[in-house]
PDB file of N, CA and C in Angstrom:
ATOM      1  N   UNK A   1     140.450 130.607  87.999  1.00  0.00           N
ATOM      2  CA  UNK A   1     139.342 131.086  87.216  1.00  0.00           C
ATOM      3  C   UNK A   1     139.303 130.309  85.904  1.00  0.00           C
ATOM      4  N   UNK A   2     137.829 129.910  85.235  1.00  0.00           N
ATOM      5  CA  UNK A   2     137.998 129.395  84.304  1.00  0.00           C
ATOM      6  C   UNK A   2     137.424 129.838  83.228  1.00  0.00           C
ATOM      7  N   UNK A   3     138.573 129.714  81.477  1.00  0.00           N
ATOM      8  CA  UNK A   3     138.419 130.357  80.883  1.00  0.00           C
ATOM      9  C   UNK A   3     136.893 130.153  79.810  1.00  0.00           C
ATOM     10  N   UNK A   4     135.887 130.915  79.636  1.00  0.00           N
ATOM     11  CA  UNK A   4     134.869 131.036  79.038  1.00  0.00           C
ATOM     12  C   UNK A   4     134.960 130.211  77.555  1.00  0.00           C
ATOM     13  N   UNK A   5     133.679 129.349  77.741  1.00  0.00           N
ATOM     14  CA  UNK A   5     133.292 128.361  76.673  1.00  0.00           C
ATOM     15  C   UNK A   5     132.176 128.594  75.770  1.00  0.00           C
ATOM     16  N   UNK A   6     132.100 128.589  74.836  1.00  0.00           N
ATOM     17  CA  UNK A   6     131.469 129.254  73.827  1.00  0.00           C
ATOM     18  C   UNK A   6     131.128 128.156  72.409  1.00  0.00           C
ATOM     19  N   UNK A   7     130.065 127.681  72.195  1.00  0.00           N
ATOM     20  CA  UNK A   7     129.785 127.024  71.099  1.00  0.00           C
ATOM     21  C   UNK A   7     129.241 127.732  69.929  1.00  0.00           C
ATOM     22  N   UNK A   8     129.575 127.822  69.038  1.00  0.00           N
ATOM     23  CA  UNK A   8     128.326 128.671  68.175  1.00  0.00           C
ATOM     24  C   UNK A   8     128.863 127.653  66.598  1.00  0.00           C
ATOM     25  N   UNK A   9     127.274 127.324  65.950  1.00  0.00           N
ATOM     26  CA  UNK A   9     127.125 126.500  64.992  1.00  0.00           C
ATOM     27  C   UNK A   9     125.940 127.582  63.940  1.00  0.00           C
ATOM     28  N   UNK A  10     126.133 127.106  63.117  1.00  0.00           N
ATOM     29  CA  UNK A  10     125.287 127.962  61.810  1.00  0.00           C
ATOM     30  C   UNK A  10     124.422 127.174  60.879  1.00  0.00           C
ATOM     31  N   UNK A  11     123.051 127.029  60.799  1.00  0.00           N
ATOM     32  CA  UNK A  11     122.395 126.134  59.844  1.00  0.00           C
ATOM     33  C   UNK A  11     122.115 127.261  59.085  1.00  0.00           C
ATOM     34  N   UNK A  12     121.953 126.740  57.578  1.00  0.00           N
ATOM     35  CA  UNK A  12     121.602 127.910  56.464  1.00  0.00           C
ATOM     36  C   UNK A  12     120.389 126.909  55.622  1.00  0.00           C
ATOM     37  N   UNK A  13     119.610 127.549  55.450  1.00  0.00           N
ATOM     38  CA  UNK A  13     118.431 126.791  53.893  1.00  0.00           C
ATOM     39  C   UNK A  13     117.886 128.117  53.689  1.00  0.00           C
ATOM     40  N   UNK A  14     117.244 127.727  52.258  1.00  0.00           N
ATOM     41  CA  UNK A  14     117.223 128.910  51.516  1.00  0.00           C
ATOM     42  C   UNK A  14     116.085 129.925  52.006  1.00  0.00           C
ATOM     43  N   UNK A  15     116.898 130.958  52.438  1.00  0.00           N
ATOM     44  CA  UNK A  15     116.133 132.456  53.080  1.00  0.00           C
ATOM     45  C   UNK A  15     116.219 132.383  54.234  1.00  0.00           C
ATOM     46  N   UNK A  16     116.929 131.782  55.197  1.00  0.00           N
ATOM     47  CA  UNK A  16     117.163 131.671  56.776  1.00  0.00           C
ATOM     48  C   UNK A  16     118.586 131.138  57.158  1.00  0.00           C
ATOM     49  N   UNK A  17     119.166 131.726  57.807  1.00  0.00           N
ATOM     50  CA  UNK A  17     120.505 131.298  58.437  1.00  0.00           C
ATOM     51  C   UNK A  17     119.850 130.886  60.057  1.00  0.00           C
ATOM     52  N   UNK A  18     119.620 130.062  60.606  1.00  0.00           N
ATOM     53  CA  UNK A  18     120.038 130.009  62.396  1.00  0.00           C
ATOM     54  C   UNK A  18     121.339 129.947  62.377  1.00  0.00           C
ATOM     55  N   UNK A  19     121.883 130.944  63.796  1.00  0.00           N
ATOM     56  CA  UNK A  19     123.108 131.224  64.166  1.00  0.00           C
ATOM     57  C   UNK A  19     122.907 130.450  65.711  1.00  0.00           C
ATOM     58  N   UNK A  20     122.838 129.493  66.027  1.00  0.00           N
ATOM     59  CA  UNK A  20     122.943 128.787  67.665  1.00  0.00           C
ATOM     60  C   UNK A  20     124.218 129.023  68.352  1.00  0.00           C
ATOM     61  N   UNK A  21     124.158 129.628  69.591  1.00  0.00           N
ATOM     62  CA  UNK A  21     125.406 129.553  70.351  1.00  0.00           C
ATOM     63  C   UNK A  21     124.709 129.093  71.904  1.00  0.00           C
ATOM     64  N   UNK A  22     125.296 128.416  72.615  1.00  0.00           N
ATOM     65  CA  UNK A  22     125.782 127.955  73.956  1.00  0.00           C
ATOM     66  C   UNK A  22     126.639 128.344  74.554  1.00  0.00           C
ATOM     67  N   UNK A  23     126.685 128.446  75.954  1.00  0.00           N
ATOM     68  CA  UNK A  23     127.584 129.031  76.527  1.00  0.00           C
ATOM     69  C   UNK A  23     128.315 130.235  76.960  1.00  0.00           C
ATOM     70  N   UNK A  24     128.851 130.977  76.989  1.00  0.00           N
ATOM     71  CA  UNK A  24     128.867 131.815  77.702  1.00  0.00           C
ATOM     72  C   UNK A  24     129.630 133.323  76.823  1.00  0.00           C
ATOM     73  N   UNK A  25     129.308 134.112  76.716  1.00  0.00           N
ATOM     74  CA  UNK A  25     129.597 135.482  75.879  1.00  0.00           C
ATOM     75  C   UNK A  25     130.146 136.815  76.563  1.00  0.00           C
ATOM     76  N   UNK A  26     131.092 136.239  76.121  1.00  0.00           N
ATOM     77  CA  UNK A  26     131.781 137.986  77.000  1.00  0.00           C
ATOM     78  C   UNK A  26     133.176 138.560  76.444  1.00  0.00           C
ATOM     79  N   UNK A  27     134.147 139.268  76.851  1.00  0.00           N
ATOM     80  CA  UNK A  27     135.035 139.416  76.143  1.00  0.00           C
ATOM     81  C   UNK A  27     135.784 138.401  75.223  1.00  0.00           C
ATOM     82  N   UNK A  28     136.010 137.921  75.568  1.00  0.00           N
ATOM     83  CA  UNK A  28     137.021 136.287  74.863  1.00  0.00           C
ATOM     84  C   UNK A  28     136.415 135.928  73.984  1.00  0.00           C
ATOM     85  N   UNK A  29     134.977 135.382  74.274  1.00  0.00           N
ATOM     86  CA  UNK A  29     134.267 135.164  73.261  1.00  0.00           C
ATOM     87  C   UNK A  29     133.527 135.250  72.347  1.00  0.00           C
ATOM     88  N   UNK A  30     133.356 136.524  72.317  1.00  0.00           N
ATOM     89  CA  UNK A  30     131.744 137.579  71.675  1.00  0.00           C
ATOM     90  C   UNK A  30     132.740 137.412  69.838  1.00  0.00           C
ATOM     91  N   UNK A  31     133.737 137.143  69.842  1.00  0.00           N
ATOM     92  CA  UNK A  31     134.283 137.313  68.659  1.00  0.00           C
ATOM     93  C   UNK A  31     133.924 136.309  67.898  1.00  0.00           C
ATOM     94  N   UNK A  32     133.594 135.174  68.268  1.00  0.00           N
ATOM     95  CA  UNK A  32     132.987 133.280  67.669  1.00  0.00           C
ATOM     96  C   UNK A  32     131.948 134.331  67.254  1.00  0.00           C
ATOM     97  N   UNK A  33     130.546 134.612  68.026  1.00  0.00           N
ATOM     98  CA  UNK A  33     129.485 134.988  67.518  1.00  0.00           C
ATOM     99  C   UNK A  33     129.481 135.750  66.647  1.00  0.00           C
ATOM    100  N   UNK A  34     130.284 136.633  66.491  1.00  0.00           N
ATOM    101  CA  UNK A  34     130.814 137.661  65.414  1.00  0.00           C
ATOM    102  C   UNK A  34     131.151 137.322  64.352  1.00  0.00           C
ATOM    103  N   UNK A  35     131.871 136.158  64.267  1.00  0.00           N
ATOM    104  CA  UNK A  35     132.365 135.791  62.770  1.00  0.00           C
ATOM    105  C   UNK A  35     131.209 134.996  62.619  1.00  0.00           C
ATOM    106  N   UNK A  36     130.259 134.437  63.621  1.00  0.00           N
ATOM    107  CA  UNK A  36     129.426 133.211  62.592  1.00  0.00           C
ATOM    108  C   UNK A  36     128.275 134.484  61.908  1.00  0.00           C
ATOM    109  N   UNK A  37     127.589 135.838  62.343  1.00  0.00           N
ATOM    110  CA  UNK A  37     127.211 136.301  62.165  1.00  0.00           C
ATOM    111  C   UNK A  37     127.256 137.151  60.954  1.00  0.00           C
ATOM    112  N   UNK A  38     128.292 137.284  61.052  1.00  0.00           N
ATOM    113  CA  UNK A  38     129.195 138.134  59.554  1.00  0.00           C
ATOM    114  C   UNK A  38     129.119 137.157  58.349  1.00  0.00           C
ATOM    115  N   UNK A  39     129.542 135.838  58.682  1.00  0.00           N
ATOM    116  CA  UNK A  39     129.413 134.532  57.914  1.00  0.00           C
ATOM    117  C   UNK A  39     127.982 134.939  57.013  1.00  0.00           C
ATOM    118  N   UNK A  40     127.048 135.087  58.099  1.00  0.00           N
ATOM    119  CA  UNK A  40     126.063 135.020  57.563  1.00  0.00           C
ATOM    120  C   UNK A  40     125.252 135.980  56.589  1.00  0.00           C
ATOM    121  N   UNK A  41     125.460 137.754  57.112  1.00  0.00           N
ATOM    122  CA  UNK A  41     125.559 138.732  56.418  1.00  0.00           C
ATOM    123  C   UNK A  41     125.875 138.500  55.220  1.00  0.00           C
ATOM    124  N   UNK A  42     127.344 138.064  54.777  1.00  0.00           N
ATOM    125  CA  UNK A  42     127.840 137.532  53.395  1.00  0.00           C
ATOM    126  C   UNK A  42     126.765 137.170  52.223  1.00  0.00           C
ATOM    127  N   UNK A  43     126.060 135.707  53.170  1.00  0.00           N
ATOM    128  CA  UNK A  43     125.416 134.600  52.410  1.00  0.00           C
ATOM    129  C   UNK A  43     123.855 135.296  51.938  1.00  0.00           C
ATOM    130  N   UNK A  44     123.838 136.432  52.841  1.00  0.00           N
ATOM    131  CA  UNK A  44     122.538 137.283  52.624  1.00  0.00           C
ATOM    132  C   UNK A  44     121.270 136.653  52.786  1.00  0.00           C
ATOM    133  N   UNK A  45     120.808 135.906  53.338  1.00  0.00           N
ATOM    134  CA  UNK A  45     119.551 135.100  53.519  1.00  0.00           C
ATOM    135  C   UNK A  45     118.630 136.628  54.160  1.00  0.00           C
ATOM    136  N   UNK A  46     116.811 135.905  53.464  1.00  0.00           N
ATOM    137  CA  UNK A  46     116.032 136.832  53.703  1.00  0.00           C
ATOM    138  C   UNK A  46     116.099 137.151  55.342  1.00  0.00           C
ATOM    139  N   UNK A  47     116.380 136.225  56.260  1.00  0.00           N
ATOM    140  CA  UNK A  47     116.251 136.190  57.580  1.00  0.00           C
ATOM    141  C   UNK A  47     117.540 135.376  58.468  1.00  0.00           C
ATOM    142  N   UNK A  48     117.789 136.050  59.236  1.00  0.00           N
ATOM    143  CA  UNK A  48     118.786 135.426  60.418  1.00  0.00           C
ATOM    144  C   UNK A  48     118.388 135.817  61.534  1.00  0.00           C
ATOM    145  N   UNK A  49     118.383 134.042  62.354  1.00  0.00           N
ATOM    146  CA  UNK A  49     117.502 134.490  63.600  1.00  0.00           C
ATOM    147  C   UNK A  49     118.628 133.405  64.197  1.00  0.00           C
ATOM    148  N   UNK A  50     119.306 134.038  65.747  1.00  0.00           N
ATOM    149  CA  UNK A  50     120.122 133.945  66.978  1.00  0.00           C
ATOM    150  C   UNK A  50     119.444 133.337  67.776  1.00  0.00           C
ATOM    151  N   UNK A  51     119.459 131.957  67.914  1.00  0.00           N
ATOM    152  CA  UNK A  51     118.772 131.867  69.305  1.00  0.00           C
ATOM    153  C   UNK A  51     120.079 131.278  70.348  1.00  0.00           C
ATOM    154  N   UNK A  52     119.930 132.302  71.292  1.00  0.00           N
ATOM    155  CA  UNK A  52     120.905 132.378  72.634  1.00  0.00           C
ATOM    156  C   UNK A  52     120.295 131.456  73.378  1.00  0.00           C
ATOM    157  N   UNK A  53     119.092 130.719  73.458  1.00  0.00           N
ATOM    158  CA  UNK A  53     118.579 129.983  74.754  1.00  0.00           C
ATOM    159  C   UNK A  53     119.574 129.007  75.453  1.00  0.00           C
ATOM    160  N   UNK A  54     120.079 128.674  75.159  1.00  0.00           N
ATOM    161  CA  UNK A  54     121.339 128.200  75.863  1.00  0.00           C
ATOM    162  C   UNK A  54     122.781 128.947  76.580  1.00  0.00           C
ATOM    163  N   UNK A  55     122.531 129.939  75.858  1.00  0.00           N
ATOM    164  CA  UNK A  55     123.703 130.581  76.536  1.00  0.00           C
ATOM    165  C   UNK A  55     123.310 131.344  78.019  1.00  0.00           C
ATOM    166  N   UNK A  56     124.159 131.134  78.966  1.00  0.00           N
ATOM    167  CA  UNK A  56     124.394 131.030  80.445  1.00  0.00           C
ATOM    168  C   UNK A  56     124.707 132.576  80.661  1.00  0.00           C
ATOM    169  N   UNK A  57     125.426 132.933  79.982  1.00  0.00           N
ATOM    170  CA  UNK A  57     126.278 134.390  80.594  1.00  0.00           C
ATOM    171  C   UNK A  57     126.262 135.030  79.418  1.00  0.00           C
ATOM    172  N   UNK A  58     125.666 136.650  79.252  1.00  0.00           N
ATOM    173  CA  UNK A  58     126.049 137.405  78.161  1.00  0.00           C
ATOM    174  C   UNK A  58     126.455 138.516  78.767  1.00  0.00           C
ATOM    175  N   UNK A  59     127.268 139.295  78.323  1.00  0.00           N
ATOM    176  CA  UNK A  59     127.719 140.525  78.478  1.00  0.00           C
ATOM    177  C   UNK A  59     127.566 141.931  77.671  1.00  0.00           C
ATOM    178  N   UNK A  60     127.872 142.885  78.150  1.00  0.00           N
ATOM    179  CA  UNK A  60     128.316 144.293  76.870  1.00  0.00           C
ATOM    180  C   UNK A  60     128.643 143.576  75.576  1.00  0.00           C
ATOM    181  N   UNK A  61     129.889 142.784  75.759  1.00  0.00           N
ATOM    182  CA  UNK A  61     130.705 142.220  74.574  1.00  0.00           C
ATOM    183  C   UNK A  61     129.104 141.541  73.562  1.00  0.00           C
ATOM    184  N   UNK A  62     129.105 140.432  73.902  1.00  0.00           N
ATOM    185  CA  UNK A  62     127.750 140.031  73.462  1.00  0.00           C
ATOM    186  C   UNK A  62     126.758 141.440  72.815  1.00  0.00           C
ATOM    187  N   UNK A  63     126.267 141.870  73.528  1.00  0.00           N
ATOM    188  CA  UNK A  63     124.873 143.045  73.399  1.00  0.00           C
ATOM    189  C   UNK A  63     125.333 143.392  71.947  1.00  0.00           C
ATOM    190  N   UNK A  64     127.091 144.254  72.087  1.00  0.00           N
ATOM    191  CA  UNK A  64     127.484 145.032  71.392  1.00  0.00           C
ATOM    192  C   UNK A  64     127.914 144.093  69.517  1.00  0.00           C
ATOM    193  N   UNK A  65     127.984 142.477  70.058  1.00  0.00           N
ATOM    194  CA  UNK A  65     127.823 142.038  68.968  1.00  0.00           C
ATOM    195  C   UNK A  65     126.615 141.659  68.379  1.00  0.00           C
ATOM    196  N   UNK A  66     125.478 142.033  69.011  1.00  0.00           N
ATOM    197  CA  UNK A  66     124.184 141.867  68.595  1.00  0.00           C
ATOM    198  C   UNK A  66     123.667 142.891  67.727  1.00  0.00           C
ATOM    199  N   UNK A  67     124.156 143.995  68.160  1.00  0.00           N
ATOM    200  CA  UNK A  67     123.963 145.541  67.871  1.00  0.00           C
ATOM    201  C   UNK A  67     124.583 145.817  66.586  1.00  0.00           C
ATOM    202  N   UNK A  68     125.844 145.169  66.430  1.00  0.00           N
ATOM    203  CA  UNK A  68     126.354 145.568  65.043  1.00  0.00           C
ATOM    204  C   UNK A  68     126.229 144.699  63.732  1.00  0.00           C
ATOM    205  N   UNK A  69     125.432 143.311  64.468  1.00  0.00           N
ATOM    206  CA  UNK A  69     125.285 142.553  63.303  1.00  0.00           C
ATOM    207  C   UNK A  69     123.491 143.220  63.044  1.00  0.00           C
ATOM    208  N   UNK A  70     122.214 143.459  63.527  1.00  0.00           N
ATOM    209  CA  UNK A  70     120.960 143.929  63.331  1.00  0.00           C
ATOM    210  C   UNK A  70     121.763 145.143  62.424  1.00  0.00           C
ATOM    211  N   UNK A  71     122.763 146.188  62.900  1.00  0.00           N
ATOM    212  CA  UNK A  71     122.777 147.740  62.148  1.00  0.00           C
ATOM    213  C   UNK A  71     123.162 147.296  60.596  1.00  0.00           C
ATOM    214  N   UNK A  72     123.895 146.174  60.987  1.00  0.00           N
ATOM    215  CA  UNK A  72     124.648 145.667  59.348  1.00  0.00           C
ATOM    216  C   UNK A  72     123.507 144.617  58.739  1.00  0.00           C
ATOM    217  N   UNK A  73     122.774 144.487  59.033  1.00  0.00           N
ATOM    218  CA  UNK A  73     121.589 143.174  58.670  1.00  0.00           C
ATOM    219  C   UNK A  73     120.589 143.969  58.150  1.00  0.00           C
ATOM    220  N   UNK A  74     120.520 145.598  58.676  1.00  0.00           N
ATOM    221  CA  UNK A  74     119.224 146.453  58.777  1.00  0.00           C
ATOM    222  C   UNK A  74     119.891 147.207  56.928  1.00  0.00           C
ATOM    223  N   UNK A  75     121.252 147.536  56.842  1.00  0.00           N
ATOM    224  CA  UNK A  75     121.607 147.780  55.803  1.00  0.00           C
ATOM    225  C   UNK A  75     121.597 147.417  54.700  1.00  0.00           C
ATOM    226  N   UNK A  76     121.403 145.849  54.831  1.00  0.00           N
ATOM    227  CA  UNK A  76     121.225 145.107  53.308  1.00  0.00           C
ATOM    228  C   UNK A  76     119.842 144.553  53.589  1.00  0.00           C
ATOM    229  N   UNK A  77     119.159 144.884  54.174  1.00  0.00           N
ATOM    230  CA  UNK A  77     117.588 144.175  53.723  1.00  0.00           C
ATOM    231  C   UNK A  77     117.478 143.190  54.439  1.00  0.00           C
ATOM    232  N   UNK A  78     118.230 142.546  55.322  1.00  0.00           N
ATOM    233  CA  UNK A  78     117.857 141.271  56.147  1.00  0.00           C
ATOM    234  C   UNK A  78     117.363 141.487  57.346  1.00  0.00           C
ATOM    235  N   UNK A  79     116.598 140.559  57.731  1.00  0.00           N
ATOM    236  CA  UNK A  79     115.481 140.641  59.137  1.00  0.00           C
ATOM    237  C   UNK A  79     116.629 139.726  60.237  1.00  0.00           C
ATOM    238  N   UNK A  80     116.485 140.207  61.044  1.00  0.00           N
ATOM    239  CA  UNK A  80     117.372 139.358  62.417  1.00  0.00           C
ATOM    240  C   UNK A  80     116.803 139.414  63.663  1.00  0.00           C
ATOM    241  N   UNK A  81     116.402 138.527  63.944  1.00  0.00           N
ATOM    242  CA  UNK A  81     115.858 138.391  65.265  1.00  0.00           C
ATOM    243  C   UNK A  81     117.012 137.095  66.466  1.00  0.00           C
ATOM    244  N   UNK A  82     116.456 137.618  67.692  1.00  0.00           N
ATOM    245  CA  UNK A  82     116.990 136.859  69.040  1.00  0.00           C
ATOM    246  C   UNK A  82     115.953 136.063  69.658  1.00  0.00           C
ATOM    247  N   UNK A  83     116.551 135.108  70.149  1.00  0.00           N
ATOM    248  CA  UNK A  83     115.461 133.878  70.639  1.00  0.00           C
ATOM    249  C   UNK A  83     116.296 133.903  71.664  1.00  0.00           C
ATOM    250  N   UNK A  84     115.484 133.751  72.941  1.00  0.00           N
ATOM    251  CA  UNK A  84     116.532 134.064  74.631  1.00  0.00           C
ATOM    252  C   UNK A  84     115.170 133.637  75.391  1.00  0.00           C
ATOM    253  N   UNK A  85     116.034 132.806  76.039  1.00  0.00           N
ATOM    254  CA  UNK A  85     114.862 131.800  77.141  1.00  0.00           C
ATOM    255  C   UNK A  85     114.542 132.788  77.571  1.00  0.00           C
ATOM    256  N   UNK A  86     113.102 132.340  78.536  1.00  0.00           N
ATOM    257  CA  UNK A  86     112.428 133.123  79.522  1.00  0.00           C
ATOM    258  C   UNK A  86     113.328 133.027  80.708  1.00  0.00           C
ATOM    259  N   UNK A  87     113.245 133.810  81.589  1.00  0.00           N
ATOM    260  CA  UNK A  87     114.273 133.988  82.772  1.00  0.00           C
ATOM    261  C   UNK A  87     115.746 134.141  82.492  1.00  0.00           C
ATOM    262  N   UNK A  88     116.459 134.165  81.498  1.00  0.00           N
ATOM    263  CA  UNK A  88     117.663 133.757  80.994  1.00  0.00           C
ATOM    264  C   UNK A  88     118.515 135.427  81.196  1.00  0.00           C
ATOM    265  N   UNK A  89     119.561 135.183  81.719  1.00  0.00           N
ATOM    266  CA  UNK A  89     120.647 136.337  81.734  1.00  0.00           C
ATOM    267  C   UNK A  89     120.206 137.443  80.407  1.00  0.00           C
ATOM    268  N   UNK A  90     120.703 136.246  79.298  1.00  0.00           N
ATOM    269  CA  UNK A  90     120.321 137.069  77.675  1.00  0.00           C
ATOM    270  C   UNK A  90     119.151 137.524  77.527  1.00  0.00           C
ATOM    271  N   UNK A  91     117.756 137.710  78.229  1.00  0.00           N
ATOM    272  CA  UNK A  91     116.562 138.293  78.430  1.00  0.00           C
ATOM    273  C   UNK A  91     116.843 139.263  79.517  1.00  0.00           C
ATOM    274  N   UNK A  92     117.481 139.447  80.431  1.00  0.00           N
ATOM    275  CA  UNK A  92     117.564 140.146  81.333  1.00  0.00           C
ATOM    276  C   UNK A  92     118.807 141.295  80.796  1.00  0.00           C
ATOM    277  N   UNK A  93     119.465 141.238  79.950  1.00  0.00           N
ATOM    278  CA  UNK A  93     120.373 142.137  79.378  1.00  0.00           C
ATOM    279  C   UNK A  93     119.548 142.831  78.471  1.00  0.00           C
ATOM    280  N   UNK A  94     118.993 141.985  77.533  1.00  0.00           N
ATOM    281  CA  UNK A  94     118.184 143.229  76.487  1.00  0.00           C
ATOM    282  C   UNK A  94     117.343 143.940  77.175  1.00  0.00           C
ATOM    283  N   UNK A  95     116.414 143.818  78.524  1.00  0.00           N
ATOM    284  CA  UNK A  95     115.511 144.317  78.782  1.00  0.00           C
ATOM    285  C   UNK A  95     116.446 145.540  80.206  1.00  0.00           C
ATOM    286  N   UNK A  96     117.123 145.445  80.014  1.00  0.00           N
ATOM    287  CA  UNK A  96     117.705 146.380  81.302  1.00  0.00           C
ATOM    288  C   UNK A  96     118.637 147.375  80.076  1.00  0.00           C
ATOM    289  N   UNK A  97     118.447 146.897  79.178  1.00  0.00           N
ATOM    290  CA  UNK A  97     119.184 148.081  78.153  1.00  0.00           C
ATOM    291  C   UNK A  97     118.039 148.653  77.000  1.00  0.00           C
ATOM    292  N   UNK A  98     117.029 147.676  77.316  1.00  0.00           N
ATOM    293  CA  UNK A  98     115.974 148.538  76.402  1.00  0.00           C
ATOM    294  C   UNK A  98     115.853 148.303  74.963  1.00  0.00           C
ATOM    295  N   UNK A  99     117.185 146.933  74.752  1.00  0.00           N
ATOM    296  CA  UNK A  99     117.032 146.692  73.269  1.00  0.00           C
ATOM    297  C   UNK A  99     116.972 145.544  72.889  1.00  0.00           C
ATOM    298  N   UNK A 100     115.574 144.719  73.877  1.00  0.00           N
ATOM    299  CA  UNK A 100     114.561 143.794  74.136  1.00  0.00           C
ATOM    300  C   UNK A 100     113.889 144.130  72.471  1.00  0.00           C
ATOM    301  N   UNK A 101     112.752 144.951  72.188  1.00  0.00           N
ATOM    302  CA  UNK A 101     112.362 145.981  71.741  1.00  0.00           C
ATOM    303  C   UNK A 101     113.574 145.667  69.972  1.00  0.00           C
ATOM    304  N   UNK A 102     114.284 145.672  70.032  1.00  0.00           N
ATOM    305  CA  UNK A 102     115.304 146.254  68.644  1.00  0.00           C
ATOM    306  C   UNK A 102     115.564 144.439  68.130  1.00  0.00           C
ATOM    307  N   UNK A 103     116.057 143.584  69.829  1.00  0.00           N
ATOM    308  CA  UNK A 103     116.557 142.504  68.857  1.00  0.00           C
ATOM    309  C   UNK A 103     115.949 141.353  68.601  1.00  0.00           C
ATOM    310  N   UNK A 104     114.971 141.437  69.930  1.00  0.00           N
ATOM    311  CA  UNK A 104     114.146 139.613  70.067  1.00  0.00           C
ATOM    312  C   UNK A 104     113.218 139.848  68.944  1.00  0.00           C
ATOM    313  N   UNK A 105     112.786 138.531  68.630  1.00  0.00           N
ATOM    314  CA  UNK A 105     111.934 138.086  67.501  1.00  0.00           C
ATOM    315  C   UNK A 105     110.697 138.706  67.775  1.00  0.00           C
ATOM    316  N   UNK A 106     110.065 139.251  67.038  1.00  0.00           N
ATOM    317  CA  UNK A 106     108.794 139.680  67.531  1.00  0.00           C
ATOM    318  C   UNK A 106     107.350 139.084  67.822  1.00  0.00           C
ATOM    319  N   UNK A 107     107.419 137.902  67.754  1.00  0.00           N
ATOM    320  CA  UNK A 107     107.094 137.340  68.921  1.00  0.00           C
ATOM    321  C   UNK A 107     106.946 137.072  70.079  1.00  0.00           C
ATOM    322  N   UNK A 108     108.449 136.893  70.425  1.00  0.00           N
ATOM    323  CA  UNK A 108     108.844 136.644  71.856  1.00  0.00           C
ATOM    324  C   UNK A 108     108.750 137.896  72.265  1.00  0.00           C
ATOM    325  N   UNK A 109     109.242 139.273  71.538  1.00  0.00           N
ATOM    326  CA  UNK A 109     108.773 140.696  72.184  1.00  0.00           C
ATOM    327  C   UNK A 109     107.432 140.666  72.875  1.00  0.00           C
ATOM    328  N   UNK A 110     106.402 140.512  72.273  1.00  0.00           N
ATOM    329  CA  UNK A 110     104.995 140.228  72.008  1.00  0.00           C
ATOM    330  C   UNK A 110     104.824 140.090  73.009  1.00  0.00           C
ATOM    331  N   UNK A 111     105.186 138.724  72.985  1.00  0.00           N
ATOM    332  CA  UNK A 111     104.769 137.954  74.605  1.00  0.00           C
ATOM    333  C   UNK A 111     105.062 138.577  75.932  1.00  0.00           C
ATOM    334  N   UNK A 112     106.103 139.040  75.599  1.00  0.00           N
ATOM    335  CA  UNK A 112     106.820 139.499  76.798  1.00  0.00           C
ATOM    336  C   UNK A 112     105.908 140.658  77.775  1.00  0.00           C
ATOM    337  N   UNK A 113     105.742 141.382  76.595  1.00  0.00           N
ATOM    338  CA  UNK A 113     105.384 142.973  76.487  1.00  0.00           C
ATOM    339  C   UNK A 113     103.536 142.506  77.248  1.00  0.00           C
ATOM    340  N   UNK A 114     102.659 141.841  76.670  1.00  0.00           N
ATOM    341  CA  UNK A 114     101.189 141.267  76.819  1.00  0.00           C
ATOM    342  C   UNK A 114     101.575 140.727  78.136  1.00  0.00           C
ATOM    343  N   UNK A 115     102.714 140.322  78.704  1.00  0.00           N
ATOM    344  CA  UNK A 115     102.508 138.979  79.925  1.00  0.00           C
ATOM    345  C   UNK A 115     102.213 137.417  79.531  1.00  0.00           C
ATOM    346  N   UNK A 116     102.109 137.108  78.496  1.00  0.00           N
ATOM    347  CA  UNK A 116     102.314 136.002  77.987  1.00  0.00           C
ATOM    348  C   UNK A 116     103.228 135.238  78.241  1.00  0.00           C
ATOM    349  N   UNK A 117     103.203 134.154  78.195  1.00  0.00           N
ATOM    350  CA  UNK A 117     104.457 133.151  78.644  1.00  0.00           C
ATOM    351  C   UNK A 117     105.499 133.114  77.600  1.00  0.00           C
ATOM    352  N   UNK A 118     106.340 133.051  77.695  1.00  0.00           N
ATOM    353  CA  UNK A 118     107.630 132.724  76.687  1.00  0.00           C
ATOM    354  C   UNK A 118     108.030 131.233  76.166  1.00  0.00           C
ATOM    355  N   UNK A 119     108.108 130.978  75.164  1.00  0.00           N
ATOM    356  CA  UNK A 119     108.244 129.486  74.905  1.00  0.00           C
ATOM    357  C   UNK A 119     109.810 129.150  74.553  1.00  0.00           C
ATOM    358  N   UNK A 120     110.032 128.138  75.300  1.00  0.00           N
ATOM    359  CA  UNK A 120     111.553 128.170  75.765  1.00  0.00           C
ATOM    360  C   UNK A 120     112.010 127.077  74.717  1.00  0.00           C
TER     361      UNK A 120
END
C-alpha cells in the first residue's frame, strides 16, 4: 500500500491568502492542510480561498479540516471559500454531506445549484 501524497503551498497579497493543495487528504495528511490554513488565520487576510481542484482523494479527515478552519475564519471576520473541480471526489464529499452549501465559493455553489457548468 502506498503512503498518501499531499502538496499544499500558500500565496498571500494583500486581503487574500490562496491555500492550493494536490493530492490526496485523509488521515496522514489532512494535518499539511491544517497548518497551511491556520498559517493563514494568523495573517488574517480579508479572504482565504482553498482550491482543492487537484486533489484526487478527500476524506472525513479533510471535510473535518475544512469545517474547523470556515468555524475559526467565521470568528474573526474572514470569508473562506472552496474551489473543487466539477466531477471531483472533493465535490462529491461536500455535496453528500450537505456542506457544498457552507464551504464552496459562492459561485461555484451557484452554478452548481442553477445546473450551470462548473469552471474547472
Amino acid at each position: 500500500m502506498h503512503a498518501p501524497v499531499l502538496g499544499v503551498s500558500t500565496v498571500s497579497s494583500p486581503g487574500i491568502a490562496v491555500v492550493t493543495a494536490a493530492g490526496e487528504i485523509d488521515l496522514d495528511t489532512a494535518s499539511q492542510l491544517r497548518e497551511a490554513l491556520a498559517g493563514c488565520l494568523v495573517e488574517a487576510p480579508a479572504w482565504i480561498r482553498v482550491d482543492l481542484r487537484e486533489v484526487g482523494f478527500c476524506d472525513c479527515s479533510g471535510l473535518n479540516v475544512l469545517l474547523w478552519a470556515r468555524a475559526r475564519a467565521m470568528e474573526i471576520g474572514i470569508r473562506l471559500g472552496v474551489v473543487a473541480a466539477a466531477g471531483s471526489i472533493v465535490l462529491r464529499v461536500l455535496q453528500l454531506t450537505g456542506t457544498d452549501r457552507l464551504l464552496l465559493e459562492e459561485d461555484q455553489w451557484h452554478r452548481r445549484q442553477t445546473g450551470q457548468p462548473l469552471n474547472r
